[in-house]
C-alpha atoms as a PDB file:
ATOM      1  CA  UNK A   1       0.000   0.000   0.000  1.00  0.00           C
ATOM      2  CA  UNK A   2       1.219   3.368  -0.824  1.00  0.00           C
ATOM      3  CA  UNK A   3       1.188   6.263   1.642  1.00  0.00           C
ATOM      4  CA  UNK A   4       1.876   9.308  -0.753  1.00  0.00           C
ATOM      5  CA  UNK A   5       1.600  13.386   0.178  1.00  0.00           C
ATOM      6  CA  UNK A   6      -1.383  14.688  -1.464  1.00  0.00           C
ATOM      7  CA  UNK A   7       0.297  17.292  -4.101  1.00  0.00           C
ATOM      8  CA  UNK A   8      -1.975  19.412  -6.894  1.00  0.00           C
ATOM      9  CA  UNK A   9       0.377  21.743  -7.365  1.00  0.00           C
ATOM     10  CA  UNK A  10       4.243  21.875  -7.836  1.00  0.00           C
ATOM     11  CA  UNK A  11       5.948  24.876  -6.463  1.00  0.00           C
ATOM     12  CA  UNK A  12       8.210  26.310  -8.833  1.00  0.00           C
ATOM     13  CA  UNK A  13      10.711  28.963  -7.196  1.00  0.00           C
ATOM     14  CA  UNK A  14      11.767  32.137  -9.410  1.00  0.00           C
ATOM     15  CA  UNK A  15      14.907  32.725 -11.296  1.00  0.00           C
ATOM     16  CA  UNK A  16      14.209  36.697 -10.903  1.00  0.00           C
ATOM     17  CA  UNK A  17      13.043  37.936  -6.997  1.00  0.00           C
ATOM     18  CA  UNK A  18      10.766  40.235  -8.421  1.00  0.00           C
ATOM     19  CA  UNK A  19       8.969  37.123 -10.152  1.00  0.00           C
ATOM     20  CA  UNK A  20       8.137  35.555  -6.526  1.00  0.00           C
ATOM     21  CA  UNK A  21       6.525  32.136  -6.485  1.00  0.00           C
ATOM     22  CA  UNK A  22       4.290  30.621  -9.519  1.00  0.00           C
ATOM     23  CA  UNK A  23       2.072  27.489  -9.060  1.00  0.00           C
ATOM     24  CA  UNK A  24       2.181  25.569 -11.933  1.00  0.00           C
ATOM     25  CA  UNK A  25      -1.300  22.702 -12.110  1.00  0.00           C
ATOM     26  CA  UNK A  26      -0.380  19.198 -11.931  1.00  0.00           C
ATOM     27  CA  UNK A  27      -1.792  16.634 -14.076  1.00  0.00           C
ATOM     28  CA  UNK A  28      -4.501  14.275 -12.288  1.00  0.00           C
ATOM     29  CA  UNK A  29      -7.063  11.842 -11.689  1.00  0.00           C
ATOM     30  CA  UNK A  30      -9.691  10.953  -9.404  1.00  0.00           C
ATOM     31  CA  UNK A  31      -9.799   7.896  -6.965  1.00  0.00           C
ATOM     32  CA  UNK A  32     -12.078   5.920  -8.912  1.00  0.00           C
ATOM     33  CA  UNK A  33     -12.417   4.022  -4.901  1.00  0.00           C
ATOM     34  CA  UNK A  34     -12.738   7.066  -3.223  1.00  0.00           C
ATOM     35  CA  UNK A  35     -14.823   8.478  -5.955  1.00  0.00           C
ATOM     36  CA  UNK A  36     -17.507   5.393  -5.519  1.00  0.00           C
ATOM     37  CA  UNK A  37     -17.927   6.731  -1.579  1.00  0.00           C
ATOM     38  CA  UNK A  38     -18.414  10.175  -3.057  1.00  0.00           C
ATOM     39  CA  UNK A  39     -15.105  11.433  -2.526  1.00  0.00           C
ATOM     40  CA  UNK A  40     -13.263  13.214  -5.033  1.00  0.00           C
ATOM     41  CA  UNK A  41      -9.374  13.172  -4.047  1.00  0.00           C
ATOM     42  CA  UNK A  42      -7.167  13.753  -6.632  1.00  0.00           C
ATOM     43  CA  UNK A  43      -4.362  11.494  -7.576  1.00  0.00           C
ATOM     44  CA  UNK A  44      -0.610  11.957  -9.927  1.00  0.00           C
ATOM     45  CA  UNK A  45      -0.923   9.589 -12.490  1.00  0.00           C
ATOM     46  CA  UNK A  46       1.518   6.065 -11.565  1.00  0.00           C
ATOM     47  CA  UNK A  47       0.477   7.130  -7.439  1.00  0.00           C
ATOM     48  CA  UNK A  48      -1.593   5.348  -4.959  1.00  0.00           C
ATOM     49  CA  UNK A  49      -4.633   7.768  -3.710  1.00  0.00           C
ATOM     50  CA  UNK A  50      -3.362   9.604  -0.194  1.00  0.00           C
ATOM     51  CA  UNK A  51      -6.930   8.483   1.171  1.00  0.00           C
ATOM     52  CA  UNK A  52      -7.614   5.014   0.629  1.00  0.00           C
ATOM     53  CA  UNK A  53      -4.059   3.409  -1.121  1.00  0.00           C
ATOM     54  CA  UNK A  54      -5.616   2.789  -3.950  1.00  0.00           C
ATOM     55  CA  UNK A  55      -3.426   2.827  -7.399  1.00  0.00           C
ATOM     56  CA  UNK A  56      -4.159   5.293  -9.848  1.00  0.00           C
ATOM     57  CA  UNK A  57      -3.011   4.729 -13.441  1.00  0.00           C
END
């Protein structure tokens, strides 16, 4: 079972200071388990869901 950090975003830090921090949207996909209880929690392709440890593909 996986136990993975839920991450929708990547932080991407700024080659300029004046440019401060951009977030940059992550591809994903929804727990189809998670989603069958009415959950949505969204999952990195290849990951196991943060919620349940269910693989995502």
């Amino acid at each position: 079972m996986c136990h993975q950090t839920p991450i929708d975003k990547i932080v991407v830090p700024a080659m300029y200071d004046g440019e401060g921090i951009t977030t940059m949207p992550v591809p994903g996909r929804r727990c189809p388990a998670c989603l069958e209880r009415g959950d949505t929690v969204w999952v990195i392709p290849g990951k196991c869901c943060p919620v349940c440890g269910t693989p995502v593909s």
